[in-house]
N, C-alpha and C. Protein backbone atom coordinates (compact mmCIF):
# COMPACT_ATOMS: atom_id res chain seq x y z
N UNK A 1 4.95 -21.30 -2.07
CA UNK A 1 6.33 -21.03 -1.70
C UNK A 1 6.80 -22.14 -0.77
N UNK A 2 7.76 -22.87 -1.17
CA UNK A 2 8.36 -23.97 -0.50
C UNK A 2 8.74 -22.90 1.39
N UNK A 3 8.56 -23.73 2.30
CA UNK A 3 8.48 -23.42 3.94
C UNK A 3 10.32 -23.11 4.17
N UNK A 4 11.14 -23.49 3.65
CA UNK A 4 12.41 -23.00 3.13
C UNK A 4 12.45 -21.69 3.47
N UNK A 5 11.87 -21.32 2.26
CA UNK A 5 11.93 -19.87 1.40
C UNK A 5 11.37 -19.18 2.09
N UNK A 6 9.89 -19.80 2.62
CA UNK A 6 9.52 -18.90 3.13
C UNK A 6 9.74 -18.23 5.23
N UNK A 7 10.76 -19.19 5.43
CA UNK A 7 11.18 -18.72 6.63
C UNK A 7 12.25 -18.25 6.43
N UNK A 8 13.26 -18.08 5.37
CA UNK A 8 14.30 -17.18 4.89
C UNK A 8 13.30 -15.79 4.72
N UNK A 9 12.76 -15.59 4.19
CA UNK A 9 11.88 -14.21 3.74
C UNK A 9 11.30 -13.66 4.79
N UNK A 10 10.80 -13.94 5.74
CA UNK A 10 9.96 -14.18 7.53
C UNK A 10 11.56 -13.68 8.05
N UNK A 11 12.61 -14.49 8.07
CA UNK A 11 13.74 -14.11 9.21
C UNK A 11 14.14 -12.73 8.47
N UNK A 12 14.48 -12.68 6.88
CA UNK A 12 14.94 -11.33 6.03
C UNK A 12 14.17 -10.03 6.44
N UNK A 13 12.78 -10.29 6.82
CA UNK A 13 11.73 -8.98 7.10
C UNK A 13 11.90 -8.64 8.48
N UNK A 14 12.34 -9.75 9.47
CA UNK A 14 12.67 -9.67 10.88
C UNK A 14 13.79 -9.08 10.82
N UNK A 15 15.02 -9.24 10.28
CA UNK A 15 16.48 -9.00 10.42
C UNK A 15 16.15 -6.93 10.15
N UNK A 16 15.78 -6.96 9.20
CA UNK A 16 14.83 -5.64 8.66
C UNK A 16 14.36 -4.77 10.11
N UNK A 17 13.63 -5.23 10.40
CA UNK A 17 12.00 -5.04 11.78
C UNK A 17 13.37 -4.85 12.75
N UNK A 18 14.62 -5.66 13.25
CA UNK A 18 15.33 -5.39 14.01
C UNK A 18 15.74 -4.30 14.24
N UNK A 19 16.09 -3.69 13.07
CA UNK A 19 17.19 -2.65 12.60
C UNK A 19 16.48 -1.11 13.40
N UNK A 20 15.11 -1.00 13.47
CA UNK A 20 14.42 0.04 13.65
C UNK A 20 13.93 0.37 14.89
N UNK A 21 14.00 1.18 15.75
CA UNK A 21 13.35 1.17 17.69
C UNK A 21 11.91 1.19 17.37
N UNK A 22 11.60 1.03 18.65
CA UNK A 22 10.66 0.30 18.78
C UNK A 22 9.37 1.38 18.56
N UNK A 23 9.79 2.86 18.54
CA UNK A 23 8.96 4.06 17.92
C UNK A 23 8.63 3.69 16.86
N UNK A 24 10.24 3.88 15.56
CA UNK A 24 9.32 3.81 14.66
C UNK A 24 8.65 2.79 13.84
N UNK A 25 8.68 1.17 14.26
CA UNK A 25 8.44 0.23 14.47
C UNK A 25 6.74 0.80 14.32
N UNK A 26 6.07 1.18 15.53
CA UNK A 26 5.04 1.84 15.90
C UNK A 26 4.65 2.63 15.14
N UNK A 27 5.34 3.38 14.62
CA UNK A 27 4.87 4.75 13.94
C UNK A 27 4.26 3.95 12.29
N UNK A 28 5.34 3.09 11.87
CA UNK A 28 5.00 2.41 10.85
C UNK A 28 4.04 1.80 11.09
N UNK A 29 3.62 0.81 11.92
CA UNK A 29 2.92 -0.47 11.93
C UNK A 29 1.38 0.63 12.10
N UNK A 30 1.19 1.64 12.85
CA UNK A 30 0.45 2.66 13.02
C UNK A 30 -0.12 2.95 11.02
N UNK A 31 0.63 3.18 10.34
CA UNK A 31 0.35 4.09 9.19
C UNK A 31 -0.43 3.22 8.44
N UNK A 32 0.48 1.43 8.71
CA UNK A 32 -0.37 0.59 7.97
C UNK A 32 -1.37 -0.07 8.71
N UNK A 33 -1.69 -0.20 9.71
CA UNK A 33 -3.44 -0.43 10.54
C UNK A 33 -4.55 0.70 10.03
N UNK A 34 -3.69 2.18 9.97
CA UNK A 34 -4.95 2.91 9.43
C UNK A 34 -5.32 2.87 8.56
N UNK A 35 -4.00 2.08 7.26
CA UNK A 35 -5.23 1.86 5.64
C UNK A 35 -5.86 0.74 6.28
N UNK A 36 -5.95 -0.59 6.79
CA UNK A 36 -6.15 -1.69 7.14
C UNK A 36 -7.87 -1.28 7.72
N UNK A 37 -8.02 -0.31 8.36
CA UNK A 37 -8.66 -0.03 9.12
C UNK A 37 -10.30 0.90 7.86
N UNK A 38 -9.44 1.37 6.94
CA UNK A 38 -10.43 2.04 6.09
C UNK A 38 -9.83 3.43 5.83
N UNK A 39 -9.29 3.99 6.61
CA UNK A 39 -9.26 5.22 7.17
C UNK A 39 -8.45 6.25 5.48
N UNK A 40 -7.84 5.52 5.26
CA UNK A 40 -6.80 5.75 4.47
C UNK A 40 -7.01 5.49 3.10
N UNK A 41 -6.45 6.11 1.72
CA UNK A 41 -6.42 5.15 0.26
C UNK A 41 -5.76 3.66 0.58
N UNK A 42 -4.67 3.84 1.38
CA UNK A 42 -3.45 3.22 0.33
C UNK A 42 -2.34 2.92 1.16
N UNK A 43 -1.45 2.48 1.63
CA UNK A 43 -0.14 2.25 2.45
C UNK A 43 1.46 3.65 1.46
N UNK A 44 1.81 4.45 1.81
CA UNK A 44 2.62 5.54 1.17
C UNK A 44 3.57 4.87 1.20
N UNK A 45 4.51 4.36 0.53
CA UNK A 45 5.85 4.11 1.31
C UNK A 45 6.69 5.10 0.97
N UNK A 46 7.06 5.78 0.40
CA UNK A 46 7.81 6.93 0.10
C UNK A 46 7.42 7.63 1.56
N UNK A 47 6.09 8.44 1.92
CA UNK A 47 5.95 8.85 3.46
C UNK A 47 6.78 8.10 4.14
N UNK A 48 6.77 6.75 4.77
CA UNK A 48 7.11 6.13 5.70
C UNK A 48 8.58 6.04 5.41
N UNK A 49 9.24 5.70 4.28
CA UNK A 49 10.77 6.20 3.75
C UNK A 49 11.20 7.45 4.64
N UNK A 50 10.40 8.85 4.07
CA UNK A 50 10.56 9.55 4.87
C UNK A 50 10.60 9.80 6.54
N UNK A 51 9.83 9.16 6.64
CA UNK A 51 10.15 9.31 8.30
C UNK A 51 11.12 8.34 8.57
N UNK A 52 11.22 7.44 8.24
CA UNK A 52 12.88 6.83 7.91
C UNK A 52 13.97 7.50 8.13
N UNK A 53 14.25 7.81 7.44
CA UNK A 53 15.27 9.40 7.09
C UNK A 53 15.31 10.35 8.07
N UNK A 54 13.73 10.84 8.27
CA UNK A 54 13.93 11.64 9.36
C UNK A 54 14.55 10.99 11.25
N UNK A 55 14.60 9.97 10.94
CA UNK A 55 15.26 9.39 12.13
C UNK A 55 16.16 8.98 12.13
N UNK A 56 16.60 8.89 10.86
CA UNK A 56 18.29 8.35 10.70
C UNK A 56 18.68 7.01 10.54
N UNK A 57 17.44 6.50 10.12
CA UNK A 57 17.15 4.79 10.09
C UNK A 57 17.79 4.75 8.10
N UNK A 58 18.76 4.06 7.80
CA UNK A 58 19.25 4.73 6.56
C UNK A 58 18.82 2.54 5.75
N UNK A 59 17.87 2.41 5.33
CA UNK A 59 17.38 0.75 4.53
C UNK A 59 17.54 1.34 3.18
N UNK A 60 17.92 -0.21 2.69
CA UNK A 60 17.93 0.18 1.13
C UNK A 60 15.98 -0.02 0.91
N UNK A 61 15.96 0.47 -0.30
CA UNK A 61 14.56 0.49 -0.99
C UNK A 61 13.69 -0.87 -0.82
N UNK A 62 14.51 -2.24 -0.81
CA UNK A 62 14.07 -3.48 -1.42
C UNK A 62 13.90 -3.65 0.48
N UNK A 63 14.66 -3.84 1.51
CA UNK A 63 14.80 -3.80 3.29
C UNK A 63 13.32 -2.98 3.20
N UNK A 64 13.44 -1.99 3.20
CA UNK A 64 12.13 -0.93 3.75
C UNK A 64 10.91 -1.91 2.82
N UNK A 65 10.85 -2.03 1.41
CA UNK A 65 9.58 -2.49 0.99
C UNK A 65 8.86 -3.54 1.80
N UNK A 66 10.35 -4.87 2.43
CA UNK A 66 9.88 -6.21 2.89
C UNK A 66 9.53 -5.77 3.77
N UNK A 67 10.14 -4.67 4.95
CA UNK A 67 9.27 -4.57 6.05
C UNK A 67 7.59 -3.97 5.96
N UNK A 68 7.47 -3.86 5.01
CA UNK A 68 5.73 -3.12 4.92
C UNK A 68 5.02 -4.21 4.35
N UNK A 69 5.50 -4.80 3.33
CA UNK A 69 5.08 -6.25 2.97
C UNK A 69 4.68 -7.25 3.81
N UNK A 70 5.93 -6.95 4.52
CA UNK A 70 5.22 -8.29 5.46
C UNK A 70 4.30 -8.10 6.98
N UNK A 71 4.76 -6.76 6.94
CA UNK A 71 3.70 -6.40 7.95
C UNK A 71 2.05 -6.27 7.85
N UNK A 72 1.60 -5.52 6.16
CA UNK A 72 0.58 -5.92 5.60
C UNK A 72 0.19 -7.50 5.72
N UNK A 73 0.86 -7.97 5.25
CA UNK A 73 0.38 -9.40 5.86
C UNK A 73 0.14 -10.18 6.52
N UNK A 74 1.21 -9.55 7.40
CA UNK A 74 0.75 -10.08 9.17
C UNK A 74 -0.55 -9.51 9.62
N UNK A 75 -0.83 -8.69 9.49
CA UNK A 75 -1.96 -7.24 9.90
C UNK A 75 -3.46 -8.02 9.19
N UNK A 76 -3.06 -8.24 7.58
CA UNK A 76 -4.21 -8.80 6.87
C UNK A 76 -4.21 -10.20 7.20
N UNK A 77 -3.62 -11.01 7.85
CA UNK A 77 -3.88 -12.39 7.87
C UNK A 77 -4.61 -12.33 9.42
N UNK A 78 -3.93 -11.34 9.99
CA UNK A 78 -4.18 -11.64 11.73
C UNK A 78 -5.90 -10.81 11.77
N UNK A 79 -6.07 -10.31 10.57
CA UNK A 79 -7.58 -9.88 10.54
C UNK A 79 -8.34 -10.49 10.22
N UNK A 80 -8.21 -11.26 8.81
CA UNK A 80 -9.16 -12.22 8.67
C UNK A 80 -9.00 -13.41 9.38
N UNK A 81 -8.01 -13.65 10.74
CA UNK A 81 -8.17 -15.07 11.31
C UNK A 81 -8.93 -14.69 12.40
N UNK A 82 -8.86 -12.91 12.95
CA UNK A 82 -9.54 -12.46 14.18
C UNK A 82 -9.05 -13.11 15.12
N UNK A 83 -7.28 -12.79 15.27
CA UNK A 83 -6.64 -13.35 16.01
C UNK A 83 -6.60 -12.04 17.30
N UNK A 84 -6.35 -12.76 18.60
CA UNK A 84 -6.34 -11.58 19.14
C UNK A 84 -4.91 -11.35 19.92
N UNK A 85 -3.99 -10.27 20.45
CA UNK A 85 -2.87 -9.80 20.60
C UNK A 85 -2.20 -10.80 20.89
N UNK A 86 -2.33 -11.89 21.42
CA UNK A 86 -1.49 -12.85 22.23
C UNK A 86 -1.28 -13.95 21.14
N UNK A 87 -2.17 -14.00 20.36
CA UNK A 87 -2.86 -15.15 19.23
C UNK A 87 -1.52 -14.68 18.28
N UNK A 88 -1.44 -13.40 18.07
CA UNK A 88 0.04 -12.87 16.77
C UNK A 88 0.86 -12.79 17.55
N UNK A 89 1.35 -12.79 18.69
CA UNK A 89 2.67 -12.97 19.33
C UNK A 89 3.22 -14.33 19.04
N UNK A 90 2.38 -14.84 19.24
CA UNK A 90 2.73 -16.45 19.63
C UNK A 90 3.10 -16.89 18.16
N UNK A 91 1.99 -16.65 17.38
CA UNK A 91 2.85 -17.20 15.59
C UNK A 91 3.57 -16.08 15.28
N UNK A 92 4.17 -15.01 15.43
CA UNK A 92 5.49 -14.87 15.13
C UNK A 92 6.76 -15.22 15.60
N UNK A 93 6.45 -15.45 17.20
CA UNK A 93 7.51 -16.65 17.58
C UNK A 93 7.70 -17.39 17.13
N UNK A 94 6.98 -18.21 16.41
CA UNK A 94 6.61 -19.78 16.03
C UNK A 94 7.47 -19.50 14.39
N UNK A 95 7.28 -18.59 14.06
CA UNK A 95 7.82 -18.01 12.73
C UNK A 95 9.20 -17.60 12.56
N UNK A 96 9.60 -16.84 13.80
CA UNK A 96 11.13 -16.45 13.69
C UNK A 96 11.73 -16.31 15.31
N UNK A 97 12.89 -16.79 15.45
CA UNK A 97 13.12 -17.05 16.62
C UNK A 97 14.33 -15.63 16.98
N UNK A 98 14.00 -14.55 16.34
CA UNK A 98 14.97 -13.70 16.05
C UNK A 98 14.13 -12.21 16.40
N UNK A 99 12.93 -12.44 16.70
CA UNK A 99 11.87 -11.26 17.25
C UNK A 99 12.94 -11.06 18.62
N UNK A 100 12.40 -9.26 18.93
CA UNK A 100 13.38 -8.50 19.72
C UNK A 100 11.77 -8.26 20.60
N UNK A 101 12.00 -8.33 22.03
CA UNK A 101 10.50 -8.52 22.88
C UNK A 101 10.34 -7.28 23.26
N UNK A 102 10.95 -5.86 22.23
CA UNK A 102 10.08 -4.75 22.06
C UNK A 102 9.77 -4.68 21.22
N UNK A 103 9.89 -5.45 20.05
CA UNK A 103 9.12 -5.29 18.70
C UNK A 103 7.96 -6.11 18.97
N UNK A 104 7.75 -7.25 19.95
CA UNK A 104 6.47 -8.00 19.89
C UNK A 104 5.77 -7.16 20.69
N UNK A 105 6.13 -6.63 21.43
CA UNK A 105 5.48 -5.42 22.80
C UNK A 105 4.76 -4.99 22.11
N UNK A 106 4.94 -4.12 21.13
CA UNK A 106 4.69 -3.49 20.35
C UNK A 106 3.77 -3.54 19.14
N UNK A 107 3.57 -4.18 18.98
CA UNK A 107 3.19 -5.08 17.68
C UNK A 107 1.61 -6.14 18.53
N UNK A 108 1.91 -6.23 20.15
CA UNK A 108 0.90 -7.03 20.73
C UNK A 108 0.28 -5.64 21.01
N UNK A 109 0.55 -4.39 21.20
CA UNK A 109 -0.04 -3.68 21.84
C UNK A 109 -0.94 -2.68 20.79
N UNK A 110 -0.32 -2.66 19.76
CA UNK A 110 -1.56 -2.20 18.88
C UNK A 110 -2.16 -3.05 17.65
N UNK A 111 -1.69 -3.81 18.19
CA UNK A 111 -2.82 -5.02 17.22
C UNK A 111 -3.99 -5.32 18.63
N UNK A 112 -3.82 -5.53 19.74
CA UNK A 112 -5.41 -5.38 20.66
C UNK A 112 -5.72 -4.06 20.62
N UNK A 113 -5.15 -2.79 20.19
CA UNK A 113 -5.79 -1.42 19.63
C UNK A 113 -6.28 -1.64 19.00
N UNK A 114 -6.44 -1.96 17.77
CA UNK A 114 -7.01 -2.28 16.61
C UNK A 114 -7.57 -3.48 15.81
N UNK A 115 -7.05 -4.74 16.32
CA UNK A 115 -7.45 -5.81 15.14
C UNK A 115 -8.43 -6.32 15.47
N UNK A 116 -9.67 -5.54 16.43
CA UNK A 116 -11.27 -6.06 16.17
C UNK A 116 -11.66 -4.78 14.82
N UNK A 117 -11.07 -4.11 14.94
CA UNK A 117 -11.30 -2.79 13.86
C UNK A 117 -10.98 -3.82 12.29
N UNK A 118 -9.75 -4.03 12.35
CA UNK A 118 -9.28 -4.39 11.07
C UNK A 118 -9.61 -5.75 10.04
N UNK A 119 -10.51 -6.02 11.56
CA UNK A 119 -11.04 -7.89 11.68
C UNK A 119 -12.32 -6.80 10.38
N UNK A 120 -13.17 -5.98 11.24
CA UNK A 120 -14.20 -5.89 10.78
C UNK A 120 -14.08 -5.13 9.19
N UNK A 121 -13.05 -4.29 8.97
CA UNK A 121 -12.98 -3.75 7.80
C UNK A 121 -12.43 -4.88 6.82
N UNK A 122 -11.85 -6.04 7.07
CA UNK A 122 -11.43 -7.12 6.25
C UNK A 122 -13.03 -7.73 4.95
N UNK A 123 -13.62 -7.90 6.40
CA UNK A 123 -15.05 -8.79 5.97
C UNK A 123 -15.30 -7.41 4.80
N UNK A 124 -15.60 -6.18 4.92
CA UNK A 124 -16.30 -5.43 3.98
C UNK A 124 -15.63 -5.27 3.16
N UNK A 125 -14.02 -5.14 3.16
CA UNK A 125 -13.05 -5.37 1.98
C UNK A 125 -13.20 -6.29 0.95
N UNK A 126 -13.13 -7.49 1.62
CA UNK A 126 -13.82 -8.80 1.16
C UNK A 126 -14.63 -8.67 -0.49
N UNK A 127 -15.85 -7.62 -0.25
CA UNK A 127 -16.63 -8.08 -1.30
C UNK A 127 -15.99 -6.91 -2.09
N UNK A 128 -14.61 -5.92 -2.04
CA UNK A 128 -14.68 -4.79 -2.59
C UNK A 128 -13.18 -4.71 -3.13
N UNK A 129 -12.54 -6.03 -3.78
CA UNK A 129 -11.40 -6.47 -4.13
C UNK A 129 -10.46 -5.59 -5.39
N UNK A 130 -10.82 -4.32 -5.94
CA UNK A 130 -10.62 -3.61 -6.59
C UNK A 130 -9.93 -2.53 -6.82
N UNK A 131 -8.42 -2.02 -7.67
CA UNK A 131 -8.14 -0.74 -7.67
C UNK A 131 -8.99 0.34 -7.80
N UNK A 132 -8.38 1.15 -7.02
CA UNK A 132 -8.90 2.35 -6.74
C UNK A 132 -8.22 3.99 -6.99
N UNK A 133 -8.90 4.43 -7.57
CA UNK A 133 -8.52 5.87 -8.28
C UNK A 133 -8.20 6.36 -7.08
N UNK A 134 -6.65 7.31 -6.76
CA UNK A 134 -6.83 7.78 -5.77
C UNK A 134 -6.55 9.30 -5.74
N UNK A 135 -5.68 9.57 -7.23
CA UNK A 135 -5.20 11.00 -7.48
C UNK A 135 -5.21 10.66 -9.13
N UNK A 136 -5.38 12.10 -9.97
CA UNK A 136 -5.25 12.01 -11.19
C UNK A 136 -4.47 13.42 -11.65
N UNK A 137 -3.73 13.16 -12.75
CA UNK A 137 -3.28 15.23 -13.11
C UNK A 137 -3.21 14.66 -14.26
N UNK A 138 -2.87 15.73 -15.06
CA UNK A 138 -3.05 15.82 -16.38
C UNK A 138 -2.38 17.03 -16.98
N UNK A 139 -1.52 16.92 -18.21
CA UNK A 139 -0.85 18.31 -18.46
C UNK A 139 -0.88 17.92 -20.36
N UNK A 140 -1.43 19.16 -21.15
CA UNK A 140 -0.99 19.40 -22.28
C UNK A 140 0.49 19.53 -22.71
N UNK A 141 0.36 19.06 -23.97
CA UNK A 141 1.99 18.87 -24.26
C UNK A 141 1.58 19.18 -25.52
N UNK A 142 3.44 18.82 -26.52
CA UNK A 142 2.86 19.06 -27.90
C UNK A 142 3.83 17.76 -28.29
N UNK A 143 3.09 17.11 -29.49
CA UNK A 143 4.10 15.75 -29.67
C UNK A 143 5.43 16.62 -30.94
N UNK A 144 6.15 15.55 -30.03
CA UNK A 144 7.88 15.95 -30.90
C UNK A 144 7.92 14.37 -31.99
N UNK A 145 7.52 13.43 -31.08
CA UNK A 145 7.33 11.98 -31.60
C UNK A 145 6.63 11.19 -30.97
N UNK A 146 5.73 10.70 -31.91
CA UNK A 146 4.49 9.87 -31.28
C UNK A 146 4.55 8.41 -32.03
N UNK A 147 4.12 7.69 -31.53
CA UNK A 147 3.66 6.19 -32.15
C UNK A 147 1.62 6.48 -32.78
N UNK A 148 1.28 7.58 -32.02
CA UNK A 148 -0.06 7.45 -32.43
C UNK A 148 -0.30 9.11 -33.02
N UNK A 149 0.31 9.74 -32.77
CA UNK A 149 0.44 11.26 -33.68
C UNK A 149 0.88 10.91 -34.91
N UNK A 150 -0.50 11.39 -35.67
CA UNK A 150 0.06 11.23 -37.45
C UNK A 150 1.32 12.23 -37.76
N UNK A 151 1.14 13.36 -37.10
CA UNK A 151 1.89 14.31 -37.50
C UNK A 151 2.74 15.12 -36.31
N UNK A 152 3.97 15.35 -36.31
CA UNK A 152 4.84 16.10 -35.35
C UNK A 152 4.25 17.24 -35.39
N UNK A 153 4.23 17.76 -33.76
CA UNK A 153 3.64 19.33 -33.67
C UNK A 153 2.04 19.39 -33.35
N UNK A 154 1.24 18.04 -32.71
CA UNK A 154 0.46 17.52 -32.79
C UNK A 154 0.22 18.01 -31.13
N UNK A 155 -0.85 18.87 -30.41
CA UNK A 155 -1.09 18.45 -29.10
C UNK A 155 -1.74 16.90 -28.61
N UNK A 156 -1.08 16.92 -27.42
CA UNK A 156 -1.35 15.82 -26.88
C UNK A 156 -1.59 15.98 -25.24
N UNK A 157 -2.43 14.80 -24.81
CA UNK A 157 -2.50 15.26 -23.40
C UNK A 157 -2.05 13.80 -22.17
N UNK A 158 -1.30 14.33 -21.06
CA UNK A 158 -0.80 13.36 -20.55
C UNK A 158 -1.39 13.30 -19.52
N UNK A 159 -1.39 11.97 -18.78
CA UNK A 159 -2.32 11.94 -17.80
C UNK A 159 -1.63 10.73 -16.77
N UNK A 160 -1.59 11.14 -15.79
CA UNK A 160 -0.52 10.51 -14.46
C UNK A 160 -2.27 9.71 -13.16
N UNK A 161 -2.12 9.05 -13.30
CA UNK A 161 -2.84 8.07 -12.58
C UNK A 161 -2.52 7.44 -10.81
N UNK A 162 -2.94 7.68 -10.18
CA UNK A 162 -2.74 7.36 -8.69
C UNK A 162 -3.59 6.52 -8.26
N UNK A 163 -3.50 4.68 -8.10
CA UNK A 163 -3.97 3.98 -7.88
C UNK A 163 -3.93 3.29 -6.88
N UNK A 164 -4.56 2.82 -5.67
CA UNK A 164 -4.60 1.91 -4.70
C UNK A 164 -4.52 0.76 -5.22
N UNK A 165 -3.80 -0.35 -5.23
CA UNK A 165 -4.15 -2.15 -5.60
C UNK A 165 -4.18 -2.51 -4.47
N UNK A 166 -5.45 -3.56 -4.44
CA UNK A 166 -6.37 -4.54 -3.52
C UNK A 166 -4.71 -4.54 -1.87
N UNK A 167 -3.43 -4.93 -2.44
CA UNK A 167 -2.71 -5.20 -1.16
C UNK A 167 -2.53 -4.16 -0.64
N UNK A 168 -3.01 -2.73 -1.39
CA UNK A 168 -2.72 -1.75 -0.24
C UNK A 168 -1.30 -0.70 -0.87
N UNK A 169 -0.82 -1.16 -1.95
CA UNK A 169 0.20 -0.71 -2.45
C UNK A 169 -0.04 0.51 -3.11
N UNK A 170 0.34 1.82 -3.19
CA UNK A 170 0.14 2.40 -4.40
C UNK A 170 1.03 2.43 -5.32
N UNK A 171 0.56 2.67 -6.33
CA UNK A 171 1.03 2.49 -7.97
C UNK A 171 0.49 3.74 -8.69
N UNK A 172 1.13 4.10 -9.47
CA UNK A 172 1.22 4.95 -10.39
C UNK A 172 1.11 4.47 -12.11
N UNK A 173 0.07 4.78 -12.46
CA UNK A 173 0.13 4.66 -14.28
C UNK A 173 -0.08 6.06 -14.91
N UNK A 174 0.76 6.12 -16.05
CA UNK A 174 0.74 7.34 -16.92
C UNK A 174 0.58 6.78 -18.35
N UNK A 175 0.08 7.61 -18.94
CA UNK A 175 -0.20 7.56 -20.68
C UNK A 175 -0.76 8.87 -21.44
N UNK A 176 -0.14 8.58 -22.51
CA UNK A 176 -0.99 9.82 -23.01
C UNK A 176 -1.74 9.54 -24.08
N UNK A 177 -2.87 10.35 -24.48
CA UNK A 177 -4.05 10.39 -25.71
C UNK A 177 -3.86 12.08 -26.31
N UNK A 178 -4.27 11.52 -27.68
CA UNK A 178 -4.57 12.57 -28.45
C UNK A 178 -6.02 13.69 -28.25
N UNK A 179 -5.90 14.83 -28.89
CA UNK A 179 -6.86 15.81 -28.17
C UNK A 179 -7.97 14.48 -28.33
N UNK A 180 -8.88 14.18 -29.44
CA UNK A 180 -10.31 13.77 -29.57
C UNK A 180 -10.33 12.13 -28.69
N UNK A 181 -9.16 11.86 -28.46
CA UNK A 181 -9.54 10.47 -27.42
C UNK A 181 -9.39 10.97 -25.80
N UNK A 182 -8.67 12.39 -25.68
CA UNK A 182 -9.05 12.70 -24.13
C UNK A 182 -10.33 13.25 -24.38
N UNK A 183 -10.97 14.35 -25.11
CA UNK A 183 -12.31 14.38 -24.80
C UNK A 183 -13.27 13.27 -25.36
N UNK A 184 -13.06 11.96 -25.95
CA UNK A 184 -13.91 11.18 -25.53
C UNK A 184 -13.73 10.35 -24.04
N UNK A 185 -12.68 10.73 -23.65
CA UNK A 185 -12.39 9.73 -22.12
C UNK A 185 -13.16 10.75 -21.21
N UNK A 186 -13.20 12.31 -21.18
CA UNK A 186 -13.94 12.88 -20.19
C UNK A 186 -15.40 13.30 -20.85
N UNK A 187 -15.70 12.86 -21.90
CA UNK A 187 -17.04 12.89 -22.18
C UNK A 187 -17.61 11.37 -21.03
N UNK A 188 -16.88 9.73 -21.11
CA UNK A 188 -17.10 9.03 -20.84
C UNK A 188 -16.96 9.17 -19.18
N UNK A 189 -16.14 10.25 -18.71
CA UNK A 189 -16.19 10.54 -16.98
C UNK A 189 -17.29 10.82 -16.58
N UNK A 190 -17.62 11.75 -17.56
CA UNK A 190 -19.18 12.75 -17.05
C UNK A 190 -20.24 12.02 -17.29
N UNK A 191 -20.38 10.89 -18.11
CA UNK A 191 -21.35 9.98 -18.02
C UNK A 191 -21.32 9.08 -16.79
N UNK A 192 -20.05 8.69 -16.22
CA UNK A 192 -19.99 8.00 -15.20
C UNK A 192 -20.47 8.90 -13.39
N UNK A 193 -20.11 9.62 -13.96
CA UNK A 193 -20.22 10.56 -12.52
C UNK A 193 -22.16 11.15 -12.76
N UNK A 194 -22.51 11.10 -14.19
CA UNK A 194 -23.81 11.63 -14.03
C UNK A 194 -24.23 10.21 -13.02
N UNK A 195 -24.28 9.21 -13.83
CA UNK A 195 -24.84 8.20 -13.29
C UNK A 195 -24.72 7.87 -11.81
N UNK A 196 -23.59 7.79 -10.96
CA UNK A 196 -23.05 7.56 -9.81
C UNK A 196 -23.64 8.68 -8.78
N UNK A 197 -24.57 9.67 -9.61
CA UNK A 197 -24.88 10.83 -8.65
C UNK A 197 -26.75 9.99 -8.28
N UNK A 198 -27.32 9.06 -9.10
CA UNK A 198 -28.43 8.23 -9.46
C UNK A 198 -28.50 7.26 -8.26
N UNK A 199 -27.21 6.90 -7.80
CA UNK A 199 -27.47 5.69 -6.95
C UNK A 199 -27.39 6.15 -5.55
């Protein structure tokens, strides 16, 4: 990313970070140290939306995403550099000259809470770069129209997927299979889970 762009995007996530006191500033930066930390699947943003709302803090969808975006990144960069509170004050100054000195307060004060924690969960992250199952459901249906139902009137089964990706994001995948390819997918679970009970 041309240094342009990317201090337009840095001041856009600040202009963002402004908008919010310095609670829930905290309350957020709080939700995302505890996935950072292990503690957690996943970063919610819909939760943190919500408490949004509940304070009367009113961001569009794309405002609220950059502020978690870039805070993940500040959080994950300032972990694997094992920077310490004064160390991320100073390069976000250096970054945007538009920081409010209760958002750095803030931001210095629980990153020395935490970023020997987040330093150390980085390194074990490290070798463990992978989505992660975090919720699954599943509901019978009957097909009206299928691309893979030979025939209308056909059960089918749908299945809604809750995934962690490596940045911390969750994501959602859905699809559906016919009866004999969901019970070969949970014939193929129970082989996985026999095995995983082995190690």
């Amino acid at each position: 990313m041309p240094a342009a762009e990317e201090s337009h995007g840095i001041n856009k996530a600040v202009d963002n970070i402004c908008k919010i006191s310095p609670d829930l500033l905290a309350n957020t930066c709080q939700h995302i140290l505890t996935y950072l930390q292990g503690h957690t699947r996943g970063v919610d943003s819909a939760e943190i939306s919500d408490r949004f709302q509940q304070a009367g803090v009113q961001l569009e969808h794309e405002a609220l995403q950059s502020i978690i975006r870039f805070l993940l990144l500040t959080f994950r960069s300032a972990g694997k550099s094992n920077l310490s509170g004064d160390d991320l004050v100073s390069r976000l100054e250096e970054s945007s000259n538009k920081w409010p000195k209760a958002s750095l307060q803030v931001l210095h004060k629980l990153w020395s809470e935490h970023g020997a924690s987040v330093h150390a969960q980085q390194e074990v992250h490290a070798t463990l770069s992978i989505n992660q199952l975090v919720d699954m459901q599943w509901k019978l249906g009957m097909a009206v129209s299928s691309d893979t139902c030979r025939s209308l009137n056909s059960p089918y089964v749908s299945l809604l997927l809750k995934m962690v990706e490596p940045s911390g994001q969750i994501t959602h995948r859905s699809f559906e299979m016919t009866i004999p390819q969901f019970q070969n997918f949970h014939k193929q679970f129970k082989e996985m889970a026999a095995v995983m009970e082995t190690v």
